[in-house]
C-alpha atoms as a PDB file:
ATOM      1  CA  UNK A   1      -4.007 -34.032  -6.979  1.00  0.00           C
ATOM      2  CA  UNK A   2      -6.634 -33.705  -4.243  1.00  0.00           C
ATOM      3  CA  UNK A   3      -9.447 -35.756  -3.634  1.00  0.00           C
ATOM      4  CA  UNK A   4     -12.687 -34.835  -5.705  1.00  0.00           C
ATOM      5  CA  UNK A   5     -14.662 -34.360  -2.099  1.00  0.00           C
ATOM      6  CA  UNK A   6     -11.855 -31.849  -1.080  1.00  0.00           C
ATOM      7  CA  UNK A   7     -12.721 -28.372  -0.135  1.00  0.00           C
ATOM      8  CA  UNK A   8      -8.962 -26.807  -0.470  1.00  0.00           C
ATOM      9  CA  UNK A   9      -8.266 -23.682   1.054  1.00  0.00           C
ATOM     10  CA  UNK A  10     -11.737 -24.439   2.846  1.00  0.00           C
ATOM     11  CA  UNK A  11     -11.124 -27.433   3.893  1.00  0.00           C
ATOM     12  CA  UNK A  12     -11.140 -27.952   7.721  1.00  0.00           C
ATOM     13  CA  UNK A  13      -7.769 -29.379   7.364  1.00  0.00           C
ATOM     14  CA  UNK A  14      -6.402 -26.519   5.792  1.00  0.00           C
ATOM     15  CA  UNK A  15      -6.863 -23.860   8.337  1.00  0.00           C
ATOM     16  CA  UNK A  16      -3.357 -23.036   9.279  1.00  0.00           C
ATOM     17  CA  UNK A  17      -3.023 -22.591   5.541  1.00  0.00           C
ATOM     18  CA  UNK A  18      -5.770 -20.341   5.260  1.00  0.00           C
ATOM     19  CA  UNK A  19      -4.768 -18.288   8.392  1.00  0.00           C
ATOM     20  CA  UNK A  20      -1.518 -18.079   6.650  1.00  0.00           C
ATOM     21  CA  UNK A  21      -2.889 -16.965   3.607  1.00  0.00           C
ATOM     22  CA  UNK A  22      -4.989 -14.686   5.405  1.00  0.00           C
ATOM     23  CA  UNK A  23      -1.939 -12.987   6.565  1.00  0.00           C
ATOM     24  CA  UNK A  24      -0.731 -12.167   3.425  1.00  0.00           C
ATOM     25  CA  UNK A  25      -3.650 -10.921   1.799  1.00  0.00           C
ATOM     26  CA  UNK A  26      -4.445  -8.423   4.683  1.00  0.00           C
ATOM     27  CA  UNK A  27      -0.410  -7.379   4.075  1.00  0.00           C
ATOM     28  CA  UNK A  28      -1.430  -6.661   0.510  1.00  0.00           C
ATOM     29  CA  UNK A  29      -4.959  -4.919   1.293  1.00  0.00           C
ATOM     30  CA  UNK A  30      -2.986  -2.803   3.727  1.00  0.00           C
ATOM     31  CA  UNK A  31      -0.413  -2.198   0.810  1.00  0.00           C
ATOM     32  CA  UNK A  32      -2.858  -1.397  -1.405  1.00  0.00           C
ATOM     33  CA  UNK A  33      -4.535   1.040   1.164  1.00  0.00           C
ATOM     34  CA  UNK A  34      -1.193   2.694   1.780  1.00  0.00           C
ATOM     35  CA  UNK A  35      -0.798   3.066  -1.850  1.00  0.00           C
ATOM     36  CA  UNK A  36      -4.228   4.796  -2.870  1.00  0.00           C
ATOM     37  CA  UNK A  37      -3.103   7.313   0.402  1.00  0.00           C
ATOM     38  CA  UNK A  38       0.239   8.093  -1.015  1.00  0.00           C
ATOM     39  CA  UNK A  39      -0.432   8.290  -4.654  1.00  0.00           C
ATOM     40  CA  UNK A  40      -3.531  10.717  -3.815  1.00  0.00           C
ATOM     41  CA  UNK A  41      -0.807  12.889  -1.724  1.00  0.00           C
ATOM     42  CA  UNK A  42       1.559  13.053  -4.791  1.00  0.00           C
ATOM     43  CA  UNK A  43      -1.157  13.082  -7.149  1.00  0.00           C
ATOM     44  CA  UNK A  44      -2.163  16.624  -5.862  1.00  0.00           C
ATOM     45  CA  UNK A  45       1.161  17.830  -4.587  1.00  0.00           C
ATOM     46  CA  UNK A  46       3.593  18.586  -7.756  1.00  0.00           C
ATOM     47  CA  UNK A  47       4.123  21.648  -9.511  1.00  0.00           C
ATOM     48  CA  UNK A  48       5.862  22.017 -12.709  1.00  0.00           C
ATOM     49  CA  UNK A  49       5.569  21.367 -16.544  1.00  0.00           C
ATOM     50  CA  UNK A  50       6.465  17.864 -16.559  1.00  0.00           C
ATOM     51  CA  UNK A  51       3.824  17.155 -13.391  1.00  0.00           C
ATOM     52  CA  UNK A  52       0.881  17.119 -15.838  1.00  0.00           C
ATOM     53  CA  UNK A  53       1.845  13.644 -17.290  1.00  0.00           C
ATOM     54  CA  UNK A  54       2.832  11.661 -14.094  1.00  0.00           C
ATOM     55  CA  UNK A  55      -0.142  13.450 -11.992  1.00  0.00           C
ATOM     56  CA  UNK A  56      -2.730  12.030 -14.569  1.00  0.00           C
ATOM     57  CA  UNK A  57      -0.807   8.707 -14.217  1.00  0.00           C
ATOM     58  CA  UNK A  58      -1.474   8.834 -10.678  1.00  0.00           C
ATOM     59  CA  UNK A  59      -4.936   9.622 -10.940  1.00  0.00           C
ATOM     60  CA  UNK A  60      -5.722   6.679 -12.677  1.00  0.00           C
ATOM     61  CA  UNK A  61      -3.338   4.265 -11.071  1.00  0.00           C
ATOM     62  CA  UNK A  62      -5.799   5.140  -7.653  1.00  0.00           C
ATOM     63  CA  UNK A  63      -8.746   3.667  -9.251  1.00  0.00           C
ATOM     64  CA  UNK A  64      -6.990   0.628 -10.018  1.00  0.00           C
ATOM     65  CA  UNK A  65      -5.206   0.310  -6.221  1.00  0.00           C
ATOM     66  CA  UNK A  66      -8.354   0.875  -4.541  1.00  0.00           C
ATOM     67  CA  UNK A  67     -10.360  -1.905  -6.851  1.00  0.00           C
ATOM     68  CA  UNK A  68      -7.332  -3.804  -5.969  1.00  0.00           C
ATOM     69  CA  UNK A  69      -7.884  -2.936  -2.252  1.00  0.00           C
ATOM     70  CA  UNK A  70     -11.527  -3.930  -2.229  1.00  0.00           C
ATOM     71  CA  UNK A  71     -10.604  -7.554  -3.768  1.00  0.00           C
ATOM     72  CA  UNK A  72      -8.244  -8.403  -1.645  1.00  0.00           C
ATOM     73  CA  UNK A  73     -10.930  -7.512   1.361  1.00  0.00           C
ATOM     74  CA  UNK A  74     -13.554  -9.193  -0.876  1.00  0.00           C
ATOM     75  CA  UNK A  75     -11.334 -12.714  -0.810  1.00  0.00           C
ATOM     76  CA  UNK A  76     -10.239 -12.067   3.359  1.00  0.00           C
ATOM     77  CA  UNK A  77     -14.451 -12.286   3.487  1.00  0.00           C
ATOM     78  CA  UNK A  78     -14.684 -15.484   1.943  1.00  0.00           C
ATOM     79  CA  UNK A  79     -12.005 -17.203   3.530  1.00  0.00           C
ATOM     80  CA  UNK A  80     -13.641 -16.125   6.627  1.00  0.00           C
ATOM     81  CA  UNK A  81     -10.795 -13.791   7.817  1.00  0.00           C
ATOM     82  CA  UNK A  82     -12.296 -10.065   9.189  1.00  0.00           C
ATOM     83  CA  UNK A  83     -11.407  -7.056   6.721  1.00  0.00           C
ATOM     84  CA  UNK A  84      -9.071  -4.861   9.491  1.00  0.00           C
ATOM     85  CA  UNK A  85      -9.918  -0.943  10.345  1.00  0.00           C
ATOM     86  CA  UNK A  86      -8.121   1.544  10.292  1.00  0.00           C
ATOM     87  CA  UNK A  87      -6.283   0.626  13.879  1.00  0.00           C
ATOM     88  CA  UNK A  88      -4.355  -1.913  12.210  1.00  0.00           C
ATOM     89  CA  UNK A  89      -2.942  -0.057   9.921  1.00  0.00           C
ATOM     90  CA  UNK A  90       1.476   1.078  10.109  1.00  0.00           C
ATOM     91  CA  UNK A  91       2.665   2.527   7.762  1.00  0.00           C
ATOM     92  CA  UNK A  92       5.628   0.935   5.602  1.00  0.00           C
ATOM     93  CA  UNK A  93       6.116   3.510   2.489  1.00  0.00           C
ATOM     94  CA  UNK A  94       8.533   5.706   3.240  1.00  0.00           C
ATOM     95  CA  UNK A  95       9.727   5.417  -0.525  1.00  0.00           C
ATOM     96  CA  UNK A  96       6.771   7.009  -1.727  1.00  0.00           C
ATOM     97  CA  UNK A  97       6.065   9.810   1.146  1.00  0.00           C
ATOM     98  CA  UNK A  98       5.202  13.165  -1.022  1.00  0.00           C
ATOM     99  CA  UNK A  99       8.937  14.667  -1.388  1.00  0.00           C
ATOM    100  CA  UNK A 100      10.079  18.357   0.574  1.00  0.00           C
ATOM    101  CA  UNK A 101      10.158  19.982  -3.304  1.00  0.00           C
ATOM    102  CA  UNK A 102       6.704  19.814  -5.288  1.00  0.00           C
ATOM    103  CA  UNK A 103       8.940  20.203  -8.608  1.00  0.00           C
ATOM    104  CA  UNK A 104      10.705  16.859  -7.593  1.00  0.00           C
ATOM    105  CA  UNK A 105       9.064  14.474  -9.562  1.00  0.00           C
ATOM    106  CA  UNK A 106      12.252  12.203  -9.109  1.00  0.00           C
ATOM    107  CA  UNK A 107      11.738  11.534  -6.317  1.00  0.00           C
ATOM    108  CA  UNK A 108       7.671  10.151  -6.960  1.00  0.00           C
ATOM    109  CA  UNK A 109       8.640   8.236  -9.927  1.00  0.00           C
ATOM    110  CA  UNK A 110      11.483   6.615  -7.944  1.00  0.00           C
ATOM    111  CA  UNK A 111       9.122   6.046  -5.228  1.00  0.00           C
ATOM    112  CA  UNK A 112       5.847   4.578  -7.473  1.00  0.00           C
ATOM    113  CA  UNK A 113       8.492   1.911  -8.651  1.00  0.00           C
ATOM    114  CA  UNK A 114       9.807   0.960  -5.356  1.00  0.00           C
ATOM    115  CA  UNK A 115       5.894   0.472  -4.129  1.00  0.00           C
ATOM    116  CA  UNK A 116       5.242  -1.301  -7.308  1.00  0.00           C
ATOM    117  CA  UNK A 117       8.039  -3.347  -6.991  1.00  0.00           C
ATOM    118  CA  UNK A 118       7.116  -4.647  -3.324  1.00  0.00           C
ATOM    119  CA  UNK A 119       3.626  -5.280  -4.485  1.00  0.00           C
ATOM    120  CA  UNK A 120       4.918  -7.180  -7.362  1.00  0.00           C
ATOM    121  CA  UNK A 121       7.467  -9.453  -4.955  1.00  0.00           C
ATOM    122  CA  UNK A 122       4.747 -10.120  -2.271  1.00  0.00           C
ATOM    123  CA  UNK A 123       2.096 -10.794  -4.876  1.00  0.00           C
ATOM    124  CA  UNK A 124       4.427 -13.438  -6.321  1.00  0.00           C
ATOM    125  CA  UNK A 125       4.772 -15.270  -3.167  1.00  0.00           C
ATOM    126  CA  UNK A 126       0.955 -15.428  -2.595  1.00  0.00           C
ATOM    127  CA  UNK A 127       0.451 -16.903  -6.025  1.00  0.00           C
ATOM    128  CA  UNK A 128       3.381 -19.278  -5.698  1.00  0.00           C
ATOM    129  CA  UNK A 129       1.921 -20.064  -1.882  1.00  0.00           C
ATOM    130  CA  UNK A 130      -1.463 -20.603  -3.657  1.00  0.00           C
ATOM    131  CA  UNK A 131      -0.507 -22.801  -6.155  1.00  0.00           C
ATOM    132  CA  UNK A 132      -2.754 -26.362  -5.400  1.00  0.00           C
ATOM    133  CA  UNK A 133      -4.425 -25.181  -2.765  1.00  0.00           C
ATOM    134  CA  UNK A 134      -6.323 -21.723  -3.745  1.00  0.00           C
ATOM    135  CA  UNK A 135      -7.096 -21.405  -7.453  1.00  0.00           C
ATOM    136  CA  UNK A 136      -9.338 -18.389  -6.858  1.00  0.00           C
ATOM    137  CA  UNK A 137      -6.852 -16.559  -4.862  1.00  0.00           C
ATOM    138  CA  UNK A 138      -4.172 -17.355  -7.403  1.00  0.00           C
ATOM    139  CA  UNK A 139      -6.409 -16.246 -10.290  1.00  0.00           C
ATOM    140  CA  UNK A 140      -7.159 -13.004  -8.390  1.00  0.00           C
ATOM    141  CA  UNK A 141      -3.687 -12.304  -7.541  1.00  0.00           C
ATOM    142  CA  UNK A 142      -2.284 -12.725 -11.403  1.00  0.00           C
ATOM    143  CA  UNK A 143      -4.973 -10.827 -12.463  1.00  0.00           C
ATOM    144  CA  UNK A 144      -3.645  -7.801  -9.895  1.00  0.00           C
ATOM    145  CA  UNK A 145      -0.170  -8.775 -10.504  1.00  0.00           C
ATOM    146  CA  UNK A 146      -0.326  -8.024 -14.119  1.00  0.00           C
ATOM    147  CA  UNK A 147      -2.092  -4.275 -13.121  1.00  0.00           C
ATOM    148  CA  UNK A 148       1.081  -3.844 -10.978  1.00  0.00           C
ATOM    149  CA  UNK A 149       3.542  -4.394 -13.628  1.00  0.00           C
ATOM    150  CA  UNK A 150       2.189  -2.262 -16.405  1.00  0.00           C
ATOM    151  CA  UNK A 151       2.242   0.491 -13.178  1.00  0.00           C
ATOM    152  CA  UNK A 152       5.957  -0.149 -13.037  1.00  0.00           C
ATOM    153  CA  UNK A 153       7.040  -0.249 -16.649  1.00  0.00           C
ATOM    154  CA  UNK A 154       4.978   3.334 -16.897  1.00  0.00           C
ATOM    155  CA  UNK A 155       7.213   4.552 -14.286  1.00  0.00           C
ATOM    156  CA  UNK A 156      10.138   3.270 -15.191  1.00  0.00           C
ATOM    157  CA  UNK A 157       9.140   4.824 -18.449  1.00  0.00           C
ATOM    158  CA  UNK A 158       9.243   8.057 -16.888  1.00  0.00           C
ATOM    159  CA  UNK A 159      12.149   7.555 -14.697  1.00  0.00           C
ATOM    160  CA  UNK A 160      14.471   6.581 -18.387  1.00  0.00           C
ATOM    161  CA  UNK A 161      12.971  10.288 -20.121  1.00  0.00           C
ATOM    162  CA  UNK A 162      14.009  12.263 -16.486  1.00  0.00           C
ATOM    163  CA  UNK A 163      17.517   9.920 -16.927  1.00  0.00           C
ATOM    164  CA  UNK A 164      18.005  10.591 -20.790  1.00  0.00           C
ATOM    165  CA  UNK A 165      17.389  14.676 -19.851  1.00  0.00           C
ATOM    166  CA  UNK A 166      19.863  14.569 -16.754  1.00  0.00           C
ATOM    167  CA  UNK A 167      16.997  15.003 -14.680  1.00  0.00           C
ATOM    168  CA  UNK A 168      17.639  11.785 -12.832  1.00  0.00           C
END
């Protein structure tokens, strides 16, 4: 247990901690940011009867991944890390790029869970990385982490209907 005077993740002693941990929550910002881009992009791009459903899914799900976005920036702040512009930016999600047919909804289903499912692995190792040393970080991170899972078990929801009608 640490000392009673000790500052954790602020601690002077802990700064290659916290530069390490500033690493990985400018990975997730940037995840999150990449997110909010892509689901905007197949949030207006399919066509179909079944697009109403997973469209208004979308919709929603930005809200959520930009709040997300703006926390993560929000903690990089306070740890005294520098919320990155747009020039540090790459893109990683080619999972989730808007597909060649609008009807293929396949194909954005497949890629929301992939997306989900990296933010889900990388928020896990923050929070395990956390544990002891950043109990507002942690707490921040489950509460996202939780948010990303009910986004995946939606999807995957939709992916099992598209399966059970040979659509998939």
């Amino acid at each position: 247990m640490p000392p009673k005077d000790s500052l954790g993740i602020l601690s002077p002693g802990n700064s290659e901690k916290r530069d390490e941990l500033l690493r990985m929550l400018e990975t997730a910002y940037w995840m999150e940011i990449e997110t909010v881009m892509n689901y905007i992009a197949n949030s207006i791009n399919p066509d179909g009867v079944t697009a109403r459903e997973i469209v208004e899914a979308l919709e929603q799900d930005i809200d959520e991944e930009l709040s997300h976005a703006r926390q993560f920036g929000a903690r990089i702040k306070e740890l005294y890390g520098v919320v990155p512009g747009s020039i540090g930016f790459s893109p990683e999600q080619k999972q989730l790029q808007p597909p060649e047919r609008q009807t293929d909804l396949v194909h954005v289903v497949k890629g929301v869970i992939e997306a989900e499912k990296g933010a889900i692995e990388h928020y896990n190792r923050i929070i395990e990385f956390c544990e002891g040393l950043d109990w507002v970080t942690q707490d921040m991170v489950i509460a996202i982490l939780r948010d990303e899972e009910g986004h995946r078990r939606l999807f995957e929801g939709f992916l099992s209907e598209f399966e059970a009608d040979g659509k998939a």
